[in-house]
Protein backbone atom coordinates (compact mmCIF):
# COMPACT_ATOMS: atom_id res chain seq x y z
CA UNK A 1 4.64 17.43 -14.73
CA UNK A 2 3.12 17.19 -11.59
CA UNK A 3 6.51 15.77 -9.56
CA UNK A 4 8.08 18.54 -11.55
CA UNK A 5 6.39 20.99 -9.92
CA UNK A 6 6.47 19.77 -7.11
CA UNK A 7 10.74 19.50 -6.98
CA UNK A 8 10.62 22.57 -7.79
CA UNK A 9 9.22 23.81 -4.73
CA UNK A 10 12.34 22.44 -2.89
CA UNK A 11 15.05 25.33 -2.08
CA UNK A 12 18.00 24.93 -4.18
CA UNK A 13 20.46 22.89 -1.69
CA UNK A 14 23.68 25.34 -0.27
CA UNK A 15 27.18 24.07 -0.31
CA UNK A 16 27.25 21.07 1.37
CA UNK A 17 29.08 20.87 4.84
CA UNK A 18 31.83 19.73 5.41
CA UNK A 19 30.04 17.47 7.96
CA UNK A 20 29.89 13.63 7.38
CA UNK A 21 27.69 12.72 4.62
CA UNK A 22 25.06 9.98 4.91
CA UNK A 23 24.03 8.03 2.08
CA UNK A 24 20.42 5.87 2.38
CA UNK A 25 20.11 3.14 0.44
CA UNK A 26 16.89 3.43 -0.49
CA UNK A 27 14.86 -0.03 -2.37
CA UNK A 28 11.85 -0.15 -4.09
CA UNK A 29 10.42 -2.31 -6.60
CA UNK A 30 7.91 -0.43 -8.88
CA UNK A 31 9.12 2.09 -11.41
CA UNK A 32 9.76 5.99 -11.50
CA UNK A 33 5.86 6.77 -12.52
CA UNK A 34 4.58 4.92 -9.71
CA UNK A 35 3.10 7.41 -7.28
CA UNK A 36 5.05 5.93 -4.35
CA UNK A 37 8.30 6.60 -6.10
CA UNK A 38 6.67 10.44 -7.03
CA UNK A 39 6.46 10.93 -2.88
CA UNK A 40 9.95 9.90 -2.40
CA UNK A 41 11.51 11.63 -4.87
CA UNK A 42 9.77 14.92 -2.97
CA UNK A 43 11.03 13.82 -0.12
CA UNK A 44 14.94 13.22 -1.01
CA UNK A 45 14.61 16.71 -2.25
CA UNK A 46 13.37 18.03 0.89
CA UNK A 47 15.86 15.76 2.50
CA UNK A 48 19.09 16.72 1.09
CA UNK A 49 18.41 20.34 1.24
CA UNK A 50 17.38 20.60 4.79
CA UNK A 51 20.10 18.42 6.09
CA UNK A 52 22.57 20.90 3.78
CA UNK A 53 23.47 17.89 2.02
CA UNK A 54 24.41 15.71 4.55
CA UNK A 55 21.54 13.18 4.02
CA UNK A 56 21.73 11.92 0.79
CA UNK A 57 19.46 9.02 -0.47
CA UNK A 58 20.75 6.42 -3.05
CA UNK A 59 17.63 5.61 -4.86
CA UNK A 60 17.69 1.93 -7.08
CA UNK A 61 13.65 1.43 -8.19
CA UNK A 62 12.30 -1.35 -10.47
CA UNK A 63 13.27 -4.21 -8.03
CA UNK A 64 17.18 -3.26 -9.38
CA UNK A 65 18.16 -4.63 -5.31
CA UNK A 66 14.89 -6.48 -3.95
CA UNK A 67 11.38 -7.28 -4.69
CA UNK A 68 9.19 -5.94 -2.15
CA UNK A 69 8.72 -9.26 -0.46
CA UNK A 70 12.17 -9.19 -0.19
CA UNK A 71 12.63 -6.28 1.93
CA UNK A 72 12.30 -7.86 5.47
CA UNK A 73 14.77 -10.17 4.53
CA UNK A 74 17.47 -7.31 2.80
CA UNK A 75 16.33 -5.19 6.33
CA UNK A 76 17.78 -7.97 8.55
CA UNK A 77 20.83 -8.61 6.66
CA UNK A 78 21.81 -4.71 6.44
CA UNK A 79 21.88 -4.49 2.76
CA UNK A 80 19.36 -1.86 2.54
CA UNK A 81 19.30 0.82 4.52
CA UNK A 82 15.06 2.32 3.62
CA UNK A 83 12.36 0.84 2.06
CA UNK A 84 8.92 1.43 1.96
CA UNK A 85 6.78 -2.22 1.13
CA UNK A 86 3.14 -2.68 0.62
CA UNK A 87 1.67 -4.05 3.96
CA UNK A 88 0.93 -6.37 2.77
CA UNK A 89 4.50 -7.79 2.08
CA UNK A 90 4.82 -7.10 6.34
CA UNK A 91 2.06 -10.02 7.40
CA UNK A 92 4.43 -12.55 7.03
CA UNK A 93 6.76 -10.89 9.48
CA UNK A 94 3.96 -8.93 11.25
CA UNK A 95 0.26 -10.62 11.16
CA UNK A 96 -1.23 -7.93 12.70
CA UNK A 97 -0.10 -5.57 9.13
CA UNK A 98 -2.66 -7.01 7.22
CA UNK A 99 -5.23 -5.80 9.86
CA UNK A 100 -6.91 -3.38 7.77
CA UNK A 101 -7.61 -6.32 5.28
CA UNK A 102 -10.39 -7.53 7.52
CA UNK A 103 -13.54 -8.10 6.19
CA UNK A 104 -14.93 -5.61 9.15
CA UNK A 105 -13.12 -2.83 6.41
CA UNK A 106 -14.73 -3.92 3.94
CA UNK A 107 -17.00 -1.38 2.08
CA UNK A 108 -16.19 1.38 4.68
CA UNK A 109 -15.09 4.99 3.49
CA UNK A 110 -11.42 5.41 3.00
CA UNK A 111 -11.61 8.45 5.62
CA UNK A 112 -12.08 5.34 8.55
CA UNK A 113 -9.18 3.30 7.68
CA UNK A 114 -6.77 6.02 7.14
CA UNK A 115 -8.02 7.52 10.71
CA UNK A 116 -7.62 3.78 12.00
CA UNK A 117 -3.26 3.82 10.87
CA UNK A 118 -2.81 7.44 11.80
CA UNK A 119 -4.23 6.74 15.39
CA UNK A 120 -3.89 4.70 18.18
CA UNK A 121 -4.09 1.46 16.13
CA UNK A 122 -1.58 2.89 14.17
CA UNK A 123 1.04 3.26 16.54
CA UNK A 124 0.67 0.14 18.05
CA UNK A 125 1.46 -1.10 14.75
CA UNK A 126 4.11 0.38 14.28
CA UNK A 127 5.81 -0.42 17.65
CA UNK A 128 5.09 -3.98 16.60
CA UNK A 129 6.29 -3.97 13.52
CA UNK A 130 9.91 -1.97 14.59
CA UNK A 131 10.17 -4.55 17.52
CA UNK A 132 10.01 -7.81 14.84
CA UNK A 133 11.88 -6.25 12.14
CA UNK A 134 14.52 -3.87 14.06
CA UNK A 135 13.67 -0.93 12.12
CA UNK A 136 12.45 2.55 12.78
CA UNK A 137 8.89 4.16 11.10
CA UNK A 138 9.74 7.81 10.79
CA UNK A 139 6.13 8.75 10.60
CA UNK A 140 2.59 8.40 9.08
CA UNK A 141 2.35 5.99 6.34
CA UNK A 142 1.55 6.69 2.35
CA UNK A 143 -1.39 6.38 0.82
CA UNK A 144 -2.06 3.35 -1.81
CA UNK A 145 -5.04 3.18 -2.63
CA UNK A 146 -8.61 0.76 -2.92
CA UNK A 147 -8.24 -2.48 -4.36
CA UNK A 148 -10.35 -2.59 -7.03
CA UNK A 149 -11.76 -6.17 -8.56
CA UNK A 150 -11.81 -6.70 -12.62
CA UNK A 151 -12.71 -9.59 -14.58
CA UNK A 152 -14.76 -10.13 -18.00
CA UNK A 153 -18.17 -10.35 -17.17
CA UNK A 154 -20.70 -7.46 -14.56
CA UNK A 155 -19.22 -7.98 -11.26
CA UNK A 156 -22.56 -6.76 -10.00
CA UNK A 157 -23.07 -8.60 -7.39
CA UNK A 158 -21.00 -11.48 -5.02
CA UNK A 159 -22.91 -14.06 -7.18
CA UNK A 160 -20.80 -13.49 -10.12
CA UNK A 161 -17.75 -14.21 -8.32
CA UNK A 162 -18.67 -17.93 -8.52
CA UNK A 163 -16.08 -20.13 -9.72
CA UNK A 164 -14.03 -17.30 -11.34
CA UNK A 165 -10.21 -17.43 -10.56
CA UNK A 166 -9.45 -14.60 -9.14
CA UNK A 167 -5.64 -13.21 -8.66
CA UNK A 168 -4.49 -11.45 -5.71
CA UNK A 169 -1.27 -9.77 -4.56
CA UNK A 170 -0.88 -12.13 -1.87
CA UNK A 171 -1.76 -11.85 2.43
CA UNK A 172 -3.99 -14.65 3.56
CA UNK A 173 -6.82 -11.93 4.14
CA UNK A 174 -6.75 -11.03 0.38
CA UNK A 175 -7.33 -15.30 -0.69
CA UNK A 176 -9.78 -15.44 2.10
CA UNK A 177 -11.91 -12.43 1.33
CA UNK A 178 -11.97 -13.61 -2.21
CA UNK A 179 -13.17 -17.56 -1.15
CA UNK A 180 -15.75 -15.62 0.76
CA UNK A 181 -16.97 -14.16 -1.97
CA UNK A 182 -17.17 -17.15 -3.77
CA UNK A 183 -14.50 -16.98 -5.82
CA UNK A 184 -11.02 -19.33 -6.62
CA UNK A 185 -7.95 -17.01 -5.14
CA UNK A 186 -4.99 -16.91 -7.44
CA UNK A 187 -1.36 -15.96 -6.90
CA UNK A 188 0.31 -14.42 -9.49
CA UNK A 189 3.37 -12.34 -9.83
CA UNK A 190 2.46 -8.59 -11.50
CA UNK A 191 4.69 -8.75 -14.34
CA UNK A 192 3.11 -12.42 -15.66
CA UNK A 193 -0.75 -10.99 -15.05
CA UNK A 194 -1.70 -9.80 -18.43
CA UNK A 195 -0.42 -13.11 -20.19
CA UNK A 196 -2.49 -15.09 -17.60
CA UNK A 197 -5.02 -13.25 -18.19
CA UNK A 198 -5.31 -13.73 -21.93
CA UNK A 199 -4.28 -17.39 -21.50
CA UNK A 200 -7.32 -17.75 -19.00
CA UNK A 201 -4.77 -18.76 -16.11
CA UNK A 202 -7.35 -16.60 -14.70
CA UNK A 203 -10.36 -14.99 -14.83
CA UNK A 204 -10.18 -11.80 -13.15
CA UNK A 205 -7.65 -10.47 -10.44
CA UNK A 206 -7.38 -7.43 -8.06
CA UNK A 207 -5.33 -4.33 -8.73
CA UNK A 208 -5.75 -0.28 -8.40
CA UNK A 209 -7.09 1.96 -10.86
CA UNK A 210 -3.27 3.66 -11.05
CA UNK A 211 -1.93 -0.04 -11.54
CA UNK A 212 -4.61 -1.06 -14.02
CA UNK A 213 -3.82 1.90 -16.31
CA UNK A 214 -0.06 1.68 -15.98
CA UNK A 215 -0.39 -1.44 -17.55
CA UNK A 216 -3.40 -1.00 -19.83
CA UNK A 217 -5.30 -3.74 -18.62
CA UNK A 218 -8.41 -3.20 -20.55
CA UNK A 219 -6.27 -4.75 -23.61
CA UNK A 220 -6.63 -8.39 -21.62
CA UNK A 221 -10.56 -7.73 -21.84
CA UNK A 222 -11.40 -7.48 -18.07
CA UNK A 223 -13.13 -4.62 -18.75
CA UNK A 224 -15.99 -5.08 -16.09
CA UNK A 225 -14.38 -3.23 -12.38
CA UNK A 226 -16.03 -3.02 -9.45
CA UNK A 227 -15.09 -0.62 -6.85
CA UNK A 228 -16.00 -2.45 -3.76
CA UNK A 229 -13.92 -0.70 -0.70
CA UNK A 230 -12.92 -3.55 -0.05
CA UNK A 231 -9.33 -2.71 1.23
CA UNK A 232 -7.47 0.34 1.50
CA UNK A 233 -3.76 -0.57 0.89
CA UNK A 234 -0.72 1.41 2.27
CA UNK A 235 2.55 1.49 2.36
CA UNK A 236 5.12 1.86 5.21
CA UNK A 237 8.18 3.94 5.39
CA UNK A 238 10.71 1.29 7.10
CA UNK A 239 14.51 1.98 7.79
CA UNK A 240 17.30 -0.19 9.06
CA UNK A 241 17.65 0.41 13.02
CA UNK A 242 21.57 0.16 12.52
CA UNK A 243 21.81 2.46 10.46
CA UNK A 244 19.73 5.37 12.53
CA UNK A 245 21.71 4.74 15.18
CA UNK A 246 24.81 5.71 13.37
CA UNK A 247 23.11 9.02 12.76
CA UNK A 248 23.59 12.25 14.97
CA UNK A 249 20.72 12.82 16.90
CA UNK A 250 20.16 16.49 14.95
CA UNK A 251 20.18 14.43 11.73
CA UNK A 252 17.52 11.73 13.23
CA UNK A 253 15.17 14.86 13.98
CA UNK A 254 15.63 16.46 10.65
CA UNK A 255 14.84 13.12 8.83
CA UNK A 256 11.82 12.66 10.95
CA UNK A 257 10.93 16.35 10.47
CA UNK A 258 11.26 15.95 6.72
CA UNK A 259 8.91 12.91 6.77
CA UNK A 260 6.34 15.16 8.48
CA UNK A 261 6.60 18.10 5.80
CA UNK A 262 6.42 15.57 2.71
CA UNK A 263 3.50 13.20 3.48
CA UNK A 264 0.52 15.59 3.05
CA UNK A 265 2.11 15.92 -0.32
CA UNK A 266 3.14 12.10 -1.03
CA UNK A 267 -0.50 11.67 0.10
CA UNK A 268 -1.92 13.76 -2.53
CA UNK A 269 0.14 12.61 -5.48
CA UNK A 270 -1.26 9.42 -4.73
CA UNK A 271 -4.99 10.14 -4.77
CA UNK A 272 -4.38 12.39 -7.43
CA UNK A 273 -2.48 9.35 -9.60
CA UNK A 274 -5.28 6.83 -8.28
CA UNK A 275 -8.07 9.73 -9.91
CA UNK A 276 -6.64 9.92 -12.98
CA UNK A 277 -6.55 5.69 -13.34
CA UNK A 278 -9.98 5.75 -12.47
CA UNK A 279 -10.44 8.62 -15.54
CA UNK A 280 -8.35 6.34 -18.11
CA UNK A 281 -10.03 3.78 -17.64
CA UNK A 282 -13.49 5.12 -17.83
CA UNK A 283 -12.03 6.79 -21.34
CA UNK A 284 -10.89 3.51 -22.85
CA UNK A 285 -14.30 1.80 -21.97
CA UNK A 286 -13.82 -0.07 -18.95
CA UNK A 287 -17.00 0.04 -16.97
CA UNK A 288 -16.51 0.84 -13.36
CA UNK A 289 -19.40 -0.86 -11.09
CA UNK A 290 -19.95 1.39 -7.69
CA UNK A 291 -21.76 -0.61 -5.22
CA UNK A 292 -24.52 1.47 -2.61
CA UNK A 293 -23.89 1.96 0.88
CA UNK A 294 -26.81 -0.30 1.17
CA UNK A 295 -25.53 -3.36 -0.94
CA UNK A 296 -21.76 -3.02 0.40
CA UNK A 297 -23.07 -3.73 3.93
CA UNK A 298 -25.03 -6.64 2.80
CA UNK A 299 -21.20 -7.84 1.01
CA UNK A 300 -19.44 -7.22 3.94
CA UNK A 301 -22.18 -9.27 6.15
CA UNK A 302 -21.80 -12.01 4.15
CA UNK A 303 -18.13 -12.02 3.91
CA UNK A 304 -17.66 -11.43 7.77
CA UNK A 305 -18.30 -15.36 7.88
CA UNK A 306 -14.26 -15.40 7.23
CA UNK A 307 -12.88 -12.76 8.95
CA UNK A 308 -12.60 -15.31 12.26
CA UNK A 309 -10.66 -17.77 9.94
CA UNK A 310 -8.69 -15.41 8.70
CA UNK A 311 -7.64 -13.84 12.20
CA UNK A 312 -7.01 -17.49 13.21
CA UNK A 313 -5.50 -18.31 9.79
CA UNK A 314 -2.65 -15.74 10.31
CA UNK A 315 -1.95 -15.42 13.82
CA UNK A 316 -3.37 -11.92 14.22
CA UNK A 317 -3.79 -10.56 17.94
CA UNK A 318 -7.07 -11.18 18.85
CA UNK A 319 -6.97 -8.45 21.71
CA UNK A 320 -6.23 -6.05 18.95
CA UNK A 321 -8.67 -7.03 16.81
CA UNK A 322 -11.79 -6.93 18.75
CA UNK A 323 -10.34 -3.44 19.80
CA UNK A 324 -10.50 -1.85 16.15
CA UNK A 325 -13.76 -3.76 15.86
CA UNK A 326 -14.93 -1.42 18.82
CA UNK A 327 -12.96 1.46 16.83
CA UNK A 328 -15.35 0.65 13.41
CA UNK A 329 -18.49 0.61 15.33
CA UNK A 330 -17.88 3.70 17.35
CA UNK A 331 -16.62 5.48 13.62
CA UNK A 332 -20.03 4.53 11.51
CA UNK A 333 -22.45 5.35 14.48
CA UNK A 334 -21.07 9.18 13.86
C-alpha cells in the first residue's frame, strides 16, 4: 500500500514525443517487496513522466539477469545498462566501498555514517568508484539499513560470540569484524541460510530486520538479535558510462534531476520497511538486545584491534582512512 501511494503521486505521463526513446536496462537481484526495488519503482515513475516518456526503464528483479556480485562484471561488458548493488558487492572492484565497514563505525548513530557518504567522503567515493568501473553515480545513495547479528543463544555481550559460526554477506571487513569479536565468519549465499541454519552449518549469521522478516527467520530458532550499529549498509545507484553518453545532455539533467526528487522518498520507504522488521519480529518473539552507548564503545575498542588488518587486508587508501577517522572524532565531540 505504501508504494501504491506513493505511484500515485506521480502525474499521469502525456503522449509521449515523438523524440527518441531510451530504454534502461535496469538489474537487480532481490524481489519486488524489497524496499530497494519500492524506491525504484518511484523513481521510473517519476522518470518516465518527466522525460514525457522518453526515458523508459526496463526493470528484470530477482537476479532474472545478474546477481548483485555480478553487476561489475555485466557493467563492463555493456549488458546492463543501471544497477544499484550493495557496497558491499563494490570492495572487490573498489576497496575503499567497504569503508564505512570499519570498526571506527562501529556502534556510532546512523545520522554519522549517512553524513560521512553524503559529504566529502562521499564524493570522493564516488569519483573512485566511476573511474574503476566506467560508470556514472547520478546522486546520493539509498538507504539499507544496520546489520543486525542473530543466533540462538543472548548475544549480550562479545563473549558469547565465542566459537559460534557466524554467516556474513561477504567484504573482508564483515569476516574480520566478526573474528574480532570472537566469532568463526561464514559465507553463505541468502537463499541456502535458513537450511544452514537448521542443519547447524551455522550458528548465527548477520542480516537486517527487513531481511530477517522477509524470510521469517525466527522459524530457524535464532531468535536472540542484537542490534549492535555495527554497520550501516547502502546501496549505490550505478549506470553504464556508454550508455549516458548516448543520452542528450537535457535527458542526462532530467535523469539526474529525477534522482534528486526521489531519494528523500526511496530513503524513507526504507527506514520505514527496516521499522516495521524490527516490529515483526518483536511480535513473533524474537528478542532484540540494544546495547548502551556505554557498552558499544567498549565493543568497538576492542574490535578496533582489526580495523588495521582489515585496511591492510583489502587494499583500502590509507590517506583516506585516517581522514574519516579525523571526520568520526570531530562528529562525536559535537
Amino acid at each position: 500500500m505504501l508504494l501504491v501511494t506513493l505511484l500515485a503521486t506521480a502525474v499521469a505521463l502525456p503522449c509521449i514525443a515523438a523524440d527518441k526513446v531510451y530504454e534502461i536496462k535496469l538489474s537487480v537481484d532481490s524481489n519486488m517487496n524489497h524496499h530497494r526495488n519500492m524506491g525504484l519503482k518511484v523513481f521510473q515513475a517519476f522518470l518516465e513522466r518527466n522525460s514525457n516518456g522518453r526515458l523508459k526503464i526496463k526493470f528484470f528483479h530477482s537476479a532474472q539477469l545478474y546477481k548483485d556480485k555480478d553487476i561489475p562484471t555485466a557493467m563492463r561488458l555493456g549488458t546492463v545498462d543501471m544497477a544499484a548493488p550493495g557496497i558491499w558487492n563494490l570492495e572487490g572492484v573498489d576497496p575503499n566501498m567497504g569503508i564505512t565497514g570499519l570498526p571506527m563505525f562501529f556502534g556510532l548513530p546512523e545520522k554519522v555514517t549517512k553524513d560521512v557518504v553524503d559529504g566529502e567522503v562521499g564524493k570522493m567515493l564516488n569519483a573512485s568508484l566511476e573511474k574503476k568501473m566506467d560508470v556514472i553515480i547520478p546522486g546520493k545513495w539509498y538507504y539499507h539499513g544496520y546489520q543486525i547479528l542473530c543466533a540462538k543463544r543472548p548475544l549480550h555481550s562479545l563473549d558469547a560470540f565465542k566459537g559460534l559460526k557466524m554467516r556474513h554477506s561477504g567484504g573482508a571487513s564483515n569476516a574480520l569484524r566478526l573474528v574480532a569479536m570472537g566469532a568463526n565468519p561464514v559465507m553463505i549465499p541468502w537463499p541456502d541460510l535458513p537450511m544452514a541454519v537448521l542443519q547447524g552449518t551455522c550458528d548465527g549469521f548477520g542480516t537486517t530486520e527487513r531481511s530477517y522478516m522477509s524470510a521469517k527467520l525466527w522459524e530457524t530458532g535464532a531468535t536472540h538479535v542484537v542490534e549492535d550499529k555495527e554497520f550501516y549498509s547502502q546501496y549505490i545507484p550505478l549506470v553504464s558510462r556508454k550508455f549516458w553518453n548516448n543520452l542528450p545532455d537535457d535527458l542526462k539533467k532530467i535523469f539526474t534531476d529525477t534522482w534528486e526528487e526521489h531519494i528523500d522518498i526511496a530513503r524513507a520507504i526504507a527506514e520505514y520497511e527496516q521499522k516495521r522488521g524490527a516490529d515483526v519480529m518483536a511480535a513473533n518473539g524474537v528478542e532484540i538486545y540494544r546495547p548502551s552507548d556505554k557498552e558499544l564503545a567498549e565493543w568497538r575498542k576492542e574490535i578496533m584491534k582489526v580495523q588495521d588488518q582489515i585496511v591492510k587486508e583489502t587494499g583500502m587508501d590509507t590517506k583516506l582512512v585516517a581522514e574519516v577517522q579525523a571526520h568520526l572524532n570531530k562528529a562525536m565531540q559535537q
